[in-house]
Protein backbone atom coordinates (compact mmCIF):
# COMPACT_ATOMS: atom_id res chain seq x y z
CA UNK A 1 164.36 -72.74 -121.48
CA UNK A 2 166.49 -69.86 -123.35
CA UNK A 3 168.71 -72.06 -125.02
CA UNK A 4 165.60 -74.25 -126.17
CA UNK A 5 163.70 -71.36 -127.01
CA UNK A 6 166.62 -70.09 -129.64
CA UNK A 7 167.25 -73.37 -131.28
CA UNK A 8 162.92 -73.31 -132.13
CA UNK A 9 163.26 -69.58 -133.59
CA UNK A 10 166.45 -70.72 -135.55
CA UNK A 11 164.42 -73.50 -137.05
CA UNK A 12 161.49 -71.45 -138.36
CA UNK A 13 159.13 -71.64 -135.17
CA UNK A 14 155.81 -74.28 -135.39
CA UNK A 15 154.28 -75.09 -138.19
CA UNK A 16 152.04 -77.99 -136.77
CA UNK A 17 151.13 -78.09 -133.27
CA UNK A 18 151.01 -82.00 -133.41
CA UNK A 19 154.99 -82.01 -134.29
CA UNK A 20 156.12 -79.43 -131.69
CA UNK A 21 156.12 -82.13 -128.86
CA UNK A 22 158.42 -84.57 -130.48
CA UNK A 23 160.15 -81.27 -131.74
CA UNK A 24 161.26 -80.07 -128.53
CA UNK A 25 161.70 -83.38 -127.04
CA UNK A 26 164.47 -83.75 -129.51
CA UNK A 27 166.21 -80.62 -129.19
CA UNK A 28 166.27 -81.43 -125.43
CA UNK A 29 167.71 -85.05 -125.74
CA UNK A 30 170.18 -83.71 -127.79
CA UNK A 31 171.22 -80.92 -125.50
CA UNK A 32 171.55 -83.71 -122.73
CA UNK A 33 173.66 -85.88 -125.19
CA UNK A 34 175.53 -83.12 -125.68
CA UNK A 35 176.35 -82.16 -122.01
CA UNK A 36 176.62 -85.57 -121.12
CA UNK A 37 174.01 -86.58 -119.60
CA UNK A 38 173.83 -90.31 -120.94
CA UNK A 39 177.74 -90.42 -120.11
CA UNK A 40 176.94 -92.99 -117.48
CA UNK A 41 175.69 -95.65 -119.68
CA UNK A 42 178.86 -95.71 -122.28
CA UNK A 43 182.14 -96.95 -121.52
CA UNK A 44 184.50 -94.77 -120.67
CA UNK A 45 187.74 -96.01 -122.54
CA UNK A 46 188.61 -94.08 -124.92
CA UNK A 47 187.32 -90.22 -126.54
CA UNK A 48 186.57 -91.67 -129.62
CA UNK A 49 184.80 -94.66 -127.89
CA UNK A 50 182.52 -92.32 -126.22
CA UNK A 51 181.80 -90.39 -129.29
CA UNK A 52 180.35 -93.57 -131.29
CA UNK A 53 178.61 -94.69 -128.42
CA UNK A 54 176.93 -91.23 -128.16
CA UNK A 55 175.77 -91.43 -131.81
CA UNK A 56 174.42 -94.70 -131.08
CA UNK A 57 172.39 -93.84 -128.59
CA UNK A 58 170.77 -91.28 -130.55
CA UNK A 59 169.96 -93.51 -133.02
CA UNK A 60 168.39 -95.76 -131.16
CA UNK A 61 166.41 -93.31 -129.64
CA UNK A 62 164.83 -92.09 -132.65
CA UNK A 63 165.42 -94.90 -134.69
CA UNK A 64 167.82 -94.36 -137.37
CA UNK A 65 169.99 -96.64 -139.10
CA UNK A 66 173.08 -96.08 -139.57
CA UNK A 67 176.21 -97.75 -141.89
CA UNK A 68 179.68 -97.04 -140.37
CA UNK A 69 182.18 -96.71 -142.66
């Protein structure tokens, strides 16, 4: 909840009530991205491997295209 908490007070609070659900919902798929969470779904070969897959499971989950370089 803390950690949550500080990333909405960083960010300026709620300006529209409507947003603040998806709002939080990302900051808390993120978080679990980021302590690796979704690990169990990517392959497990290499760091860098992991990484990309990461990213493209964010994407996916909130639709964003990406072009890799």
């Amino acid at each position: 909840h803390a950690p949550i908490k500080k990333l909405v007070v960083a960010t300026g609070g709620f300006k529209i009530r409507k947003r603040a659900c998806s709002t939080i919902q990302g900051f808390e798929s993120l978080r679990m991205l980021n302590k690796g969470q979704f690990d169990f779904w990517l392959r497990h070969d290499e760091r860098e491997t992991i990484v990309r897959e990461r990213s493209a499971v964010m994407n996916r989950l909130f639709n964003v295209e990406v072009i890799y370089s």
